[in-house]
PDB file of N, CA and C in Angstrom:
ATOM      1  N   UNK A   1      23.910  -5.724  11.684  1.00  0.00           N
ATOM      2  CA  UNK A   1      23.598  -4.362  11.311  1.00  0.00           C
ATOM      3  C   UNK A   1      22.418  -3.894  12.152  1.00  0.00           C
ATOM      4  N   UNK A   2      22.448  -2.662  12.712  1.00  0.00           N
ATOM      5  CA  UNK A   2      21.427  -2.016  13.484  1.00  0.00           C
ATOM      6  C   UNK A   2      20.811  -1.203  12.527  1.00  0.00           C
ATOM      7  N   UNK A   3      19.569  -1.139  12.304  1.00  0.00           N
ATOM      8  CA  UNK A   3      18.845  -0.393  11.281  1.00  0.00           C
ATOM      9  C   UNK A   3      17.690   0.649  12.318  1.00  0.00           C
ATOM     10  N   UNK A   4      18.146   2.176  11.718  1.00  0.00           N
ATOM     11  CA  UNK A   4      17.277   3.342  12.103  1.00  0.00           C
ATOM     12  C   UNK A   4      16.075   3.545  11.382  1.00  0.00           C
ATOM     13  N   UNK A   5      14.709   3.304  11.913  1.00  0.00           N
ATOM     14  CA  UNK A   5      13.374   3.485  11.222  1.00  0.00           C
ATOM     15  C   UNK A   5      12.643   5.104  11.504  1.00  0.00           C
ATOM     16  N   UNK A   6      12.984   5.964  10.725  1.00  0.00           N
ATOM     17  CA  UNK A   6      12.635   6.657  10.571  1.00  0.00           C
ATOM     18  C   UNK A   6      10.894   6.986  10.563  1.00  0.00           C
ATOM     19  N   UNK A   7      10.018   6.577  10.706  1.00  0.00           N
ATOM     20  CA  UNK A   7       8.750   6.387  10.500  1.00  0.00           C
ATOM     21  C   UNK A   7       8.071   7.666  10.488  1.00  0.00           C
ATOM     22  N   UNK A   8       7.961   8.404   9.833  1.00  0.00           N
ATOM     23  CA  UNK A   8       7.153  10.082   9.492  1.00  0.00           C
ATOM     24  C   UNK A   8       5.438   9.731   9.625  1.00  0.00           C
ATOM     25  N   UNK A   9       5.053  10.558  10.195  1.00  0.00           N
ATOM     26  CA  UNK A   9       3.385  10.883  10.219  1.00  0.00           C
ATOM     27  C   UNK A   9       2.735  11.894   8.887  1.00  0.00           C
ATOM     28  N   UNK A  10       3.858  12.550   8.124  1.00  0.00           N
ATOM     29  CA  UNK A  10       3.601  13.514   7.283  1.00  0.00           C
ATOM     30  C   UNK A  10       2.956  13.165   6.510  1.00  0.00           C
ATOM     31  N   UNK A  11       1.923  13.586   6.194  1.00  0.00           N
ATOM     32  CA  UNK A  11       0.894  13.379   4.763  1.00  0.00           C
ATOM     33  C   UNK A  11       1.991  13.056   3.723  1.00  0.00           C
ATOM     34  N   UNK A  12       1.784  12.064   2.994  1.00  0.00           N
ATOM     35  CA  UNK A  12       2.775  11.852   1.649  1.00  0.00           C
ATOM     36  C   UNK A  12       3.865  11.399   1.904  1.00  0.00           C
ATOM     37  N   UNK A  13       4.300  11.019   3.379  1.00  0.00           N
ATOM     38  CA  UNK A  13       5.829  10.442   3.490  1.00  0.00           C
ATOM     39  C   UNK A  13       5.127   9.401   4.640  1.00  0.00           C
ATOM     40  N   UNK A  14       4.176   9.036   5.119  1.00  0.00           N
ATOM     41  CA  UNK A  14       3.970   7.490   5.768  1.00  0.00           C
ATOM     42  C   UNK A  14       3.810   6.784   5.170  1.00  0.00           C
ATOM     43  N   UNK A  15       4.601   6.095   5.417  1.00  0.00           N
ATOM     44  CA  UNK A  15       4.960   4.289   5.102  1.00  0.00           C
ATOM     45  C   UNK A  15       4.090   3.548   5.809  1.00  0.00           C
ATOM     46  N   UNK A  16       2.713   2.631   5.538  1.00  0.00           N
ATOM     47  CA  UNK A  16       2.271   2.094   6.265  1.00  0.00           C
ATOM     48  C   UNK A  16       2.877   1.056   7.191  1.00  0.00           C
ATOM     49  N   UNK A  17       1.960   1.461   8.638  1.00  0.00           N
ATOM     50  CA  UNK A  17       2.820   0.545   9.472  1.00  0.00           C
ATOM     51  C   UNK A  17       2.824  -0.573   9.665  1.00  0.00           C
ATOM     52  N   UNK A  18       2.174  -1.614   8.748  1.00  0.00           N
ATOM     53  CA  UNK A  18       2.410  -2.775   8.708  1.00  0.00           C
ATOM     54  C   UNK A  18       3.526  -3.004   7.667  1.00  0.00           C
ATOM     55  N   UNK A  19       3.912  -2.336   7.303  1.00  0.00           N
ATOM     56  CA  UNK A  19       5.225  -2.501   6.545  1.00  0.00           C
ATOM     57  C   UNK A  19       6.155  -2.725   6.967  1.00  0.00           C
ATOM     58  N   UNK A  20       6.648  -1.186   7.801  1.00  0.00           N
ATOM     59  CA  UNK A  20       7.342  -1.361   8.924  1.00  0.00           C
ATOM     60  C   UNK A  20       7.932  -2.284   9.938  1.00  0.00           C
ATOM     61  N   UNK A  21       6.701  -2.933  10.327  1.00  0.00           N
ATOM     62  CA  UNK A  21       6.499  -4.475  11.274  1.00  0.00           C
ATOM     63  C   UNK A  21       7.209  -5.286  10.287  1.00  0.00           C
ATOM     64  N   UNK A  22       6.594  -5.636   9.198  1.00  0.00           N
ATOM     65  CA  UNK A  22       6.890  -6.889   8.122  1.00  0.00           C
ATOM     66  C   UNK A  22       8.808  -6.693   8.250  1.00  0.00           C
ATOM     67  N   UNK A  23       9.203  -5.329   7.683  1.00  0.00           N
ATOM     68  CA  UNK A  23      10.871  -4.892   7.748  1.00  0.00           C
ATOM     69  C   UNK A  23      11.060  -5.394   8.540  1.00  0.00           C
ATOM     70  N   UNK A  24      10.551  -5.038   9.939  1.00  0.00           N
ATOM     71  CA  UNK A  24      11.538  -5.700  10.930  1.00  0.00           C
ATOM     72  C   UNK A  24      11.699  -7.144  11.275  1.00  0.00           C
ATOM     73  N   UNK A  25      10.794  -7.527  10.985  1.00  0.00           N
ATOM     74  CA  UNK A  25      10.729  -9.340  11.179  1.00  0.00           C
ATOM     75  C   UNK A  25      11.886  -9.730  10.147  1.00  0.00           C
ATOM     76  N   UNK A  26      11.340  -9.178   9.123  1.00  0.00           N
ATOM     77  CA  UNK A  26      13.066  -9.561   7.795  1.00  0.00           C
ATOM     78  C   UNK A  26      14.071  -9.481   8.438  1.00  0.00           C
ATOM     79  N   UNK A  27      14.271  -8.263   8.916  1.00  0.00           N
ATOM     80  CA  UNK A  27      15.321  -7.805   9.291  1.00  0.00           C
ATOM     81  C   UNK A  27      15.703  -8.684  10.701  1.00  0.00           C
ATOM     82  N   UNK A  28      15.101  -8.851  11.440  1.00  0.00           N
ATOM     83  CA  UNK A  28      15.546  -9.734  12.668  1.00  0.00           C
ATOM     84  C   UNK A  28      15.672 -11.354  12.289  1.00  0.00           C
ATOM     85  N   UNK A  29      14.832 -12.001  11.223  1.00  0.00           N
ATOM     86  CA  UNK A  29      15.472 -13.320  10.714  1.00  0.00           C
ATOM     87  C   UNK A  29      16.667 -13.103   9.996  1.00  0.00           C
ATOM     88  N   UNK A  30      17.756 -12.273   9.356  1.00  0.00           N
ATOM     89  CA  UNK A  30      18.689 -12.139   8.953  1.00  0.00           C
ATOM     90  C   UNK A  30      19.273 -11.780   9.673  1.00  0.00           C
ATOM     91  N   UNK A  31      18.769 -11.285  11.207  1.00  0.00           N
ATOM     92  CA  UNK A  31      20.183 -11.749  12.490  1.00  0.00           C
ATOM     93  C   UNK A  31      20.932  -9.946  12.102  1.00  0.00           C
ATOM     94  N   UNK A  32      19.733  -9.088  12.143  1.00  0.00           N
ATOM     95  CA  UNK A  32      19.868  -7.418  12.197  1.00  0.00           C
ATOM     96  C   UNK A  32      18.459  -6.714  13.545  1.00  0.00           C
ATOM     97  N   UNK A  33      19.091  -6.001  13.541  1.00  0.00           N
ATOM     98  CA  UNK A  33      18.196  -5.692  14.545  1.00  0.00           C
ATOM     99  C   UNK A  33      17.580  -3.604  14.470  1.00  0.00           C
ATOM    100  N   UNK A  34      16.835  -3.714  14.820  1.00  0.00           N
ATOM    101  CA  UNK A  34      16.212  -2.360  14.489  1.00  0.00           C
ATOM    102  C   UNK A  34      16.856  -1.097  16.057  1.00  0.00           C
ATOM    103  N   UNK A  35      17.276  -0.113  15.276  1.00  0.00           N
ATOM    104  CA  UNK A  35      17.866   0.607  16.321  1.00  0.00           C
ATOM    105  C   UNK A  35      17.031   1.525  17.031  1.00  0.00           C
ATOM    106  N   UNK A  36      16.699   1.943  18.113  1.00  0.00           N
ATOM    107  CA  UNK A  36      15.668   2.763  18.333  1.00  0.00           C
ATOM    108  C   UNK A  36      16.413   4.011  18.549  1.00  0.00           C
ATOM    109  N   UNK A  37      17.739   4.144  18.410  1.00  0.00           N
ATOM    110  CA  UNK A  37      18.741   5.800  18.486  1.00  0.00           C
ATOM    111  C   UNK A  37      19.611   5.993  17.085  1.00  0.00           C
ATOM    112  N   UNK A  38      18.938   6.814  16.558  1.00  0.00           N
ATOM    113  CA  UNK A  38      19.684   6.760  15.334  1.00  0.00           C
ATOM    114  C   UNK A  38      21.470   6.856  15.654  1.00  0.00           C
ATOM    115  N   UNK A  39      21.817   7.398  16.853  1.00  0.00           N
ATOM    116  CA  UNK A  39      23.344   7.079  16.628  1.00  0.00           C
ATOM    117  C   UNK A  39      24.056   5.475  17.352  1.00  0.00           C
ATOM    118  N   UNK A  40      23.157   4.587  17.259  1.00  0.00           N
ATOM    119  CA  UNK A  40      23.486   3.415  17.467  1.00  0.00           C
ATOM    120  C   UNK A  40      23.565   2.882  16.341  1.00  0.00           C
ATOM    121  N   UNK A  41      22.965   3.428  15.625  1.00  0.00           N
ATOM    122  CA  UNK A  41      22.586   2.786  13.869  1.00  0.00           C
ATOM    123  C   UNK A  41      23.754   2.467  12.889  1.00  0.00           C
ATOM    124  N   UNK A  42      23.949   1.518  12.048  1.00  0.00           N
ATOM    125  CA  UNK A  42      24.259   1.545  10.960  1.00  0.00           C
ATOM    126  C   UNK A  42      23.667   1.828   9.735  1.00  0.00           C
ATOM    127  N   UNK A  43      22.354   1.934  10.026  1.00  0.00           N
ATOM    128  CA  UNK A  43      21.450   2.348   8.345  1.00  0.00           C
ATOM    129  C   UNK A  43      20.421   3.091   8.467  1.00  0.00           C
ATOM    130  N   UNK A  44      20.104   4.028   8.302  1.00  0.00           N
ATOM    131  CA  UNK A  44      18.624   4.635   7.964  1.00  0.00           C
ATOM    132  C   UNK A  44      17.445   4.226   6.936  1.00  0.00           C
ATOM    133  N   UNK A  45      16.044   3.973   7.532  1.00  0.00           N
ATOM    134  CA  UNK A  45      15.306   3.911   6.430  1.00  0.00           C
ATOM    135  C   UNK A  45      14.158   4.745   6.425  1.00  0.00           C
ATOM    136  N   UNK A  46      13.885   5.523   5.856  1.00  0.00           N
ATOM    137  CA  UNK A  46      12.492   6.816   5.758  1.00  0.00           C
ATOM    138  C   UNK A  46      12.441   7.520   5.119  1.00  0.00           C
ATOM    139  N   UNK A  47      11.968   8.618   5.460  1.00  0.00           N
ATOM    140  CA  UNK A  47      11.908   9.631   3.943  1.00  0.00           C
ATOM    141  C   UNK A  47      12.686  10.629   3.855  1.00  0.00           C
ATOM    142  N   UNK A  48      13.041  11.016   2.648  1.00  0.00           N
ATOM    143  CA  UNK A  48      14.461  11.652   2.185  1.00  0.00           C
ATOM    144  C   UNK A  48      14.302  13.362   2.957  1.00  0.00           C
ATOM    145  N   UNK A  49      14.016  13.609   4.589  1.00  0.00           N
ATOM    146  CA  UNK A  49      13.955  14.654   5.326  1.00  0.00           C
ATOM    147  C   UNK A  49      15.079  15.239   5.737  1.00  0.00           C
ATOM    148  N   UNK A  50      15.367  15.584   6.856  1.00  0.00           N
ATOM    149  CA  UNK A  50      16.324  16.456   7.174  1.00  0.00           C
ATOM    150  C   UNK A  50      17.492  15.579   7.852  1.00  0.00           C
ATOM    151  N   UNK A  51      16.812  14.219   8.760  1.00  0.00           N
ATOM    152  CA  UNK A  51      17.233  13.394   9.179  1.00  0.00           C
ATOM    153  C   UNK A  51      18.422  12.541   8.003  1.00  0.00           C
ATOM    154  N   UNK A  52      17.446  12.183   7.279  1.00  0.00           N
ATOM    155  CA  UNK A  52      18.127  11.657   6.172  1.00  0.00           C
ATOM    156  C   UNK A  52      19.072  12.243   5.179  1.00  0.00           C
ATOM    157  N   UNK A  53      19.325  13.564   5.099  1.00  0.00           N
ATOM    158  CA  UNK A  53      19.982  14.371   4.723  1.00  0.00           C
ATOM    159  C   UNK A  53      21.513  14.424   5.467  1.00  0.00           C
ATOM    160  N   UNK A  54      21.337  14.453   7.113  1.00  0.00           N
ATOM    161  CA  UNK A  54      22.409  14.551   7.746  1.00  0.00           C
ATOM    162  C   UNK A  54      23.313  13.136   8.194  1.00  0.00           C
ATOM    163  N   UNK A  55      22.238  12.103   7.504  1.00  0.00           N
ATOM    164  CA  UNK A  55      22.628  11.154   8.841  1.00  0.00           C
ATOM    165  C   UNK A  55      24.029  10.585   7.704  1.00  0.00           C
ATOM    166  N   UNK A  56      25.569  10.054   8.404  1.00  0.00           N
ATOM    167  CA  UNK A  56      26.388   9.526   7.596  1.00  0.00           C
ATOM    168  C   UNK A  56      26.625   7.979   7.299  1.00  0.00           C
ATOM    169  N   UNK A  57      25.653   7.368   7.880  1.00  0.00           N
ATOM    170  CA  UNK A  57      25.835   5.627   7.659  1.00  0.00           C
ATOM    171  C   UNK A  57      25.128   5.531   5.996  1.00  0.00           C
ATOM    172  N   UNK A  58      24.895   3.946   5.796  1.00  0.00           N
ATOM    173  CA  UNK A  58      24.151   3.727   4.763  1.00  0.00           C
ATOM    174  C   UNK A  58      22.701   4.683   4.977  1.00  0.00           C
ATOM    175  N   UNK A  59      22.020   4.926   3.932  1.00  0.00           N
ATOM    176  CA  UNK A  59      20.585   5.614   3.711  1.00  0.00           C
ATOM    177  C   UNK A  59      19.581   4.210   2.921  1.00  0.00           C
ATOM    178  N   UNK A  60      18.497   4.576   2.783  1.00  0.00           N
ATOM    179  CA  UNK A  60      17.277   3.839   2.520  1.00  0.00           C
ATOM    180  C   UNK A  60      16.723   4.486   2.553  1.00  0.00           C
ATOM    181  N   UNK A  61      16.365   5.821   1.325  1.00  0.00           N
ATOM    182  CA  UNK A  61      14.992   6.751   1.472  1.00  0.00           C
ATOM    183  C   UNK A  61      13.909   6.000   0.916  1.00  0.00           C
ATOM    184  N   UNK A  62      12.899   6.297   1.323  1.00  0.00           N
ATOM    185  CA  UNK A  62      11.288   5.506   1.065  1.00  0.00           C
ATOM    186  C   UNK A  62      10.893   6.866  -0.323  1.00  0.00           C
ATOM    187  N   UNK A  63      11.487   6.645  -1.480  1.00  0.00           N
ATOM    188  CA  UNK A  63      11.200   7.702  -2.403  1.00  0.00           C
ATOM    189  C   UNK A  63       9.462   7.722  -2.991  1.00  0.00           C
ATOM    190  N   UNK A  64       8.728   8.406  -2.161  1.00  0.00           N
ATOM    191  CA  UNK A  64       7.288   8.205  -2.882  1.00  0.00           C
ATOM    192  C   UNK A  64       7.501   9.513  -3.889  1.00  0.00           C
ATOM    193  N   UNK A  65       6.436  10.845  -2.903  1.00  0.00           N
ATOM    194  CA  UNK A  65       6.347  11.594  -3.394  1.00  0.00           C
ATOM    195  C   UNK A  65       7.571  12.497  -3.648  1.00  0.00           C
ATOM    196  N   UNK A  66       8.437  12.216  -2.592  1.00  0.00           N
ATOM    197  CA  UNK A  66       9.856  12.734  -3.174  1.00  0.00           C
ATOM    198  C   UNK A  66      10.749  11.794  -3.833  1.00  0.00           C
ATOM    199  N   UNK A  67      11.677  11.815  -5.112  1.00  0.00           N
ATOM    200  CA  UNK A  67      12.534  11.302  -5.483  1.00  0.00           C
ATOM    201  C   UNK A  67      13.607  11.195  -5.300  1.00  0.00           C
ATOM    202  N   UNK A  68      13.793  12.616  -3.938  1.00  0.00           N
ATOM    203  CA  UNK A  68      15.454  12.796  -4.768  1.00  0.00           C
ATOM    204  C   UNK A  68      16.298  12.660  -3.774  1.00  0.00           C
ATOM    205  N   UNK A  69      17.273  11.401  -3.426  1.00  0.00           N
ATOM    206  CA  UNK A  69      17.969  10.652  -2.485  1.00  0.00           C
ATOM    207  C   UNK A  69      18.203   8.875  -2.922  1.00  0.00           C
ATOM    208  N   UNK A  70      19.156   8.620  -2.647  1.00  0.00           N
ATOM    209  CA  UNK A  70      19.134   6.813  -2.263  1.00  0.00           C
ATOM    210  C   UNK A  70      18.590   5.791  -2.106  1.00  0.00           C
ATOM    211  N   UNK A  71      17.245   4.906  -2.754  1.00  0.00           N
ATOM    212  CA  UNK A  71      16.468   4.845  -1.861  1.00  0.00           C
ATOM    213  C   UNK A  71      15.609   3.735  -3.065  1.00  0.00           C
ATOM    214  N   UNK A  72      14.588   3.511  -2.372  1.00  0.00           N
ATOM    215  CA  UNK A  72      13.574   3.077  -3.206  1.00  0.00           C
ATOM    216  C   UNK A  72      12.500   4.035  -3.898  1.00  0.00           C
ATOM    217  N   UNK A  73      12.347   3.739  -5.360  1.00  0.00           N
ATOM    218  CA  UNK A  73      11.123   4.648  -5.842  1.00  0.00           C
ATOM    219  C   UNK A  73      10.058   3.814  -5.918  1.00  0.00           C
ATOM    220  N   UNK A  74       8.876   4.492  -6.072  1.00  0.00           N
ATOM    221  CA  UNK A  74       7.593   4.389  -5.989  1.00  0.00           C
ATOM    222  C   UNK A  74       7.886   3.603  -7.530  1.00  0.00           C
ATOM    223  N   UNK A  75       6.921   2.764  -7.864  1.00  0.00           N
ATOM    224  CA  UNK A  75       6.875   2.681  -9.191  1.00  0.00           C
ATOM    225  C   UNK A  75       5.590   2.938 -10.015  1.00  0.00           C
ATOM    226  N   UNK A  76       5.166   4.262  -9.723  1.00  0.00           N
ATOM    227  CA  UNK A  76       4.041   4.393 -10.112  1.00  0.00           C
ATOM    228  C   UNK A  76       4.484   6.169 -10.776  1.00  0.00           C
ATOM    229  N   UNK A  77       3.250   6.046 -11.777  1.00  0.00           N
ATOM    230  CA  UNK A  77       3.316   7.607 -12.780  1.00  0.00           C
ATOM    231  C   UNK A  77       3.388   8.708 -11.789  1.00  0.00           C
ATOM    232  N   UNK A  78       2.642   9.113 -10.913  1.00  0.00           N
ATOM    233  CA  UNK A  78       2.629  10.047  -9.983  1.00  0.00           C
ATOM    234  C   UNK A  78       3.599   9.909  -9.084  1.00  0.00           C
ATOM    235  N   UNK A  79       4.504   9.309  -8.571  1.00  0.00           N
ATOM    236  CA  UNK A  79       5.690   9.192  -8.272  1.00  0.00           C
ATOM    237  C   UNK A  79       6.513  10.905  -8.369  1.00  0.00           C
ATOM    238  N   UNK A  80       6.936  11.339  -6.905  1.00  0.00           N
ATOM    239  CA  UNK A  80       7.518  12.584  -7.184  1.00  0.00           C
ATOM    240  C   UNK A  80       6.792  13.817  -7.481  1.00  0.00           C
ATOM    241  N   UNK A  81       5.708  13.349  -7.477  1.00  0.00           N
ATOM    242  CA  UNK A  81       4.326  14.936  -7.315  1.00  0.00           C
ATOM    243  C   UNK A  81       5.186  15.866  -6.555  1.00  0.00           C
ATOM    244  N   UNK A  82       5.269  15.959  -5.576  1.00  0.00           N
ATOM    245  CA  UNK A  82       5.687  16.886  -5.005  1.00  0.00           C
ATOM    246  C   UNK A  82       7.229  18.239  -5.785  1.00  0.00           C
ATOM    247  N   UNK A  83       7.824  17.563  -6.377  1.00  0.00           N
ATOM    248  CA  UNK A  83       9.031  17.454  -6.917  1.00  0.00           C
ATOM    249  C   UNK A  83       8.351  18.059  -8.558  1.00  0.00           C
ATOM    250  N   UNK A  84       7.226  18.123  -9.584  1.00  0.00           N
ATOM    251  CA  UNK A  84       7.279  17.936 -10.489  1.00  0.00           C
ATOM    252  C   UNK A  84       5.580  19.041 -10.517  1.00  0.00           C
ATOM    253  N   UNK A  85       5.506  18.831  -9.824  1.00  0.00           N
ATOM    254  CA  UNK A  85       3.785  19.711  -9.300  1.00  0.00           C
ATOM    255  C   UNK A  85       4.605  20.999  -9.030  1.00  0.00           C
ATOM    256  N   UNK A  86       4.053  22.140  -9.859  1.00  0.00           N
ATOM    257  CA  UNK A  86       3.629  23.665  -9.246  1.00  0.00           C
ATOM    258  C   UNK A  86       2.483  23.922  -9.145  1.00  0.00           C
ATOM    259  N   UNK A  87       1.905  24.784  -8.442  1.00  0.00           N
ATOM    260  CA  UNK A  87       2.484  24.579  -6.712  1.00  0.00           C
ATOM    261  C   UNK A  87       2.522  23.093  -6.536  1.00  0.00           C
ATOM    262  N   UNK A  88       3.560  23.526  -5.282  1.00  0.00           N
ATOM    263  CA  UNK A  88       3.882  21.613  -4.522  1.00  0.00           C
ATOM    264  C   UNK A  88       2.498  21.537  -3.931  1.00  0.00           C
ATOM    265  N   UNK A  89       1.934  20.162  -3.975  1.00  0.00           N
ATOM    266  CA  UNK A  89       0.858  19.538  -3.715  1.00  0.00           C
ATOM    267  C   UNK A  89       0.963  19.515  -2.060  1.00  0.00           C
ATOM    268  N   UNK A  90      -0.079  19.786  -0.889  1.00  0.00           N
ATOM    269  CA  UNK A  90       0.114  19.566   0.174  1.00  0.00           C
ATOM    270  C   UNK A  90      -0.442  18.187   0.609  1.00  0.00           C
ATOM    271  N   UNK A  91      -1.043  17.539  -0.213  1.00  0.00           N
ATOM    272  CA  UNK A  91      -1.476  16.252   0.438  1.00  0.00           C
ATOM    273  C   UNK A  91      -2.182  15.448  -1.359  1.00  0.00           C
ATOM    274  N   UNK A  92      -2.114  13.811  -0.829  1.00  0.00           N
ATOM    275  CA  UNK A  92      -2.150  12.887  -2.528  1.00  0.00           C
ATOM    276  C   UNK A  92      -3.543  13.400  -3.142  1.00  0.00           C
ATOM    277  N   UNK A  93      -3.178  13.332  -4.824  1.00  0.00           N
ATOM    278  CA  UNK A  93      -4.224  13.658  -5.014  1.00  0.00           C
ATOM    279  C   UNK A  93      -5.151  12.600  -5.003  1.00  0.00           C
ATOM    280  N   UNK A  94      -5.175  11.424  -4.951  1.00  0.00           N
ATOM    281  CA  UNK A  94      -5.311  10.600  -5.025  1.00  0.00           C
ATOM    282  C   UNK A  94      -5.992   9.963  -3.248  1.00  0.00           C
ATOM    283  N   UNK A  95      -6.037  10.805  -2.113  1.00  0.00           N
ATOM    284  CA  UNK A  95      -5.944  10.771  -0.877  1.00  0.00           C
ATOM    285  C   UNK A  95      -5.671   9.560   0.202  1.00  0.00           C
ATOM    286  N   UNK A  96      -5.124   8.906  -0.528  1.00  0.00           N
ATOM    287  CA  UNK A  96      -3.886   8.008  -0.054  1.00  0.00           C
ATOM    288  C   UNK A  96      -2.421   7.636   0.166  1.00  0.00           C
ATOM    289  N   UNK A  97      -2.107   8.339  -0.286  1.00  0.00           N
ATOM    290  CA  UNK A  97      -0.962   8.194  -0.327  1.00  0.00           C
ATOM    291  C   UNK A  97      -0.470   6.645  -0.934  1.00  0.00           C
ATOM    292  N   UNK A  98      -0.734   6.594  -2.245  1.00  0.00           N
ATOM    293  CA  UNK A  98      -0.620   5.124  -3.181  1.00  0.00           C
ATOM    294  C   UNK A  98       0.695   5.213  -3.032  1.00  0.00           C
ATOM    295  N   UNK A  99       1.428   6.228  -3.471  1.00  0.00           N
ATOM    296  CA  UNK A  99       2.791   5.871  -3.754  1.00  0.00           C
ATOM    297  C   UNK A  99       3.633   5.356  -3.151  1.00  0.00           C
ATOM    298  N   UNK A 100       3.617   5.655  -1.318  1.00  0.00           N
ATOM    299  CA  UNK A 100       3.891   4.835  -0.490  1.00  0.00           C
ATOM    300  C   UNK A 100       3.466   3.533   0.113  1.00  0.00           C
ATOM    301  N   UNK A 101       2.483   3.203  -0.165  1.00  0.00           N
ATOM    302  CA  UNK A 101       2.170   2.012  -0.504  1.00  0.00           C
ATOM    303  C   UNK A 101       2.529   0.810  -1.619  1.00  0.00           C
ATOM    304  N   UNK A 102       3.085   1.252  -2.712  1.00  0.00           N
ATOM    305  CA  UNK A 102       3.483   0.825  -3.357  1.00  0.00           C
ATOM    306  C   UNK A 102       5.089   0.406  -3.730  1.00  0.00           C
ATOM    307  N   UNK A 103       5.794   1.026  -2.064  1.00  0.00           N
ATOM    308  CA  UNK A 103       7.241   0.512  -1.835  1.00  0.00           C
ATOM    309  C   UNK A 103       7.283  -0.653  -1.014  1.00  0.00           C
ATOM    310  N   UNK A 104       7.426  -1.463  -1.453  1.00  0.00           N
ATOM    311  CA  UNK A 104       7.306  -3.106  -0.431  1.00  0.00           C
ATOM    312  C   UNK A 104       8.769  -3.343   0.255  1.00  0.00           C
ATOM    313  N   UNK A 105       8.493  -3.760   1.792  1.00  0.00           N
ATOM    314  CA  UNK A 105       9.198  -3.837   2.295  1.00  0.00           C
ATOM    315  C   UNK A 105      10.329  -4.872   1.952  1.00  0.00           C
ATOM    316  N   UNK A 106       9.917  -5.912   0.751  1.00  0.00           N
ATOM    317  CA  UNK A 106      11.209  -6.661   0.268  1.00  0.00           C
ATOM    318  C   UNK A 106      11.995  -5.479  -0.416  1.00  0.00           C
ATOM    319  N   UNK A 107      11.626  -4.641  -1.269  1.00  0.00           N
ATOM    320  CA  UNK A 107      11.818  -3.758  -2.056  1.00  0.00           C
ATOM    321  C   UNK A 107      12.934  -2.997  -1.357  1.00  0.00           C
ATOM    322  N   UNK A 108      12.620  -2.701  -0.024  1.00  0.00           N
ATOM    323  CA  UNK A 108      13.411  -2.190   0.930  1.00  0.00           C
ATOM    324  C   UNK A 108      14.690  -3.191   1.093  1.00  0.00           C
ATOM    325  N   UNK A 109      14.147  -4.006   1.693  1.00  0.00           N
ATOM    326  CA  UNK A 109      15.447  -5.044   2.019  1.00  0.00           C
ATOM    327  C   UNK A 109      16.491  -5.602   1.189  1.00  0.00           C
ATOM    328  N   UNK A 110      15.914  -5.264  -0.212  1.00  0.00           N
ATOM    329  CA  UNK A 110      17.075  -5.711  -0.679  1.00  0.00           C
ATOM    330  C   UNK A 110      17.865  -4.466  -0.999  1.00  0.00           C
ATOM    331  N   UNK A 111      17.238  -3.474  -1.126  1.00  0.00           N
ATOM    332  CA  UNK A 111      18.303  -2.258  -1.164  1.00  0.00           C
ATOM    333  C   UNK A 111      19.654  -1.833  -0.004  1.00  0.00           C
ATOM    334  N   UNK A 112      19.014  -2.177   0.752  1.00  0.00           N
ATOM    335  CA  UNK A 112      19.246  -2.302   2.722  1.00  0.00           C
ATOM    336  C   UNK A 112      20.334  -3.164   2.606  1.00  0.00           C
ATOM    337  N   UNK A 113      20.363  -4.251   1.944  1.00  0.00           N
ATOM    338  CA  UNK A 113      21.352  -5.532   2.346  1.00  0.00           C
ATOM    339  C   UNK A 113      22.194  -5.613   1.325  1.00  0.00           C
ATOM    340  N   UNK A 114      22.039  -5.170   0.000  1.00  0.00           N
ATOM    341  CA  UNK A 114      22.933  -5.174  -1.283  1.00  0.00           C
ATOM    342  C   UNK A 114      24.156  -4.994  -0.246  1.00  0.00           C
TER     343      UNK A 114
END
């Protein structure tokens, strides 16, 4: 399986990038490899954007502050601010972005490989 890493800079949708790294090492000891063209891909993993909206292989949204897609959720109360906040919040209140931090890249992989 070729896996598409979506990796966003957006306040509230980065996935730290040692995560990222960690995925791919999983992912390359299970004999998968990371695609750098999403139309080489068999899977997407990132945040539930426009990309992820269109793309037709398997999905893997990184659900922090958004919920609503395929994917892994945050497992934390603030989970989906964006989604549940009027006005939508432009950045954590919290100014980390916990929620994405709190999706572990096993968390990922096993969604990825089910």
């Amino acid at each position: 399986m070729k896996v598409y890493f979506n990796k966003s800079n957006k306040v509230m949708e980065k996935w730290p990038d040692e995560y990222w790294e960690e995925l791919g090492r999983k992912l390359s000891a299970q004999g998968h490899d990371v695609a750098s063209d999403i139309t080489e891909s068999d899977a997407y993993v990132g945040p539930p954007d426009e990309t992820y909206n269109t793309y037709k292989g398997k999905r893997v949204a990184l659900l922090g502050s958004m919920l609503t897609g395929e994917g892994v959720k945050a497992p934390i109360v603030c989970a989906g601010c964006r989604e549940k906040i009027d006005p939508v919040p432009i950045d954590c209140f919290f100014s980390d972005e916990i929620c994405m931090s709190e999706i572990t890249p096993n968390d990922v992989l096993g969604v990825l490989c089910e």
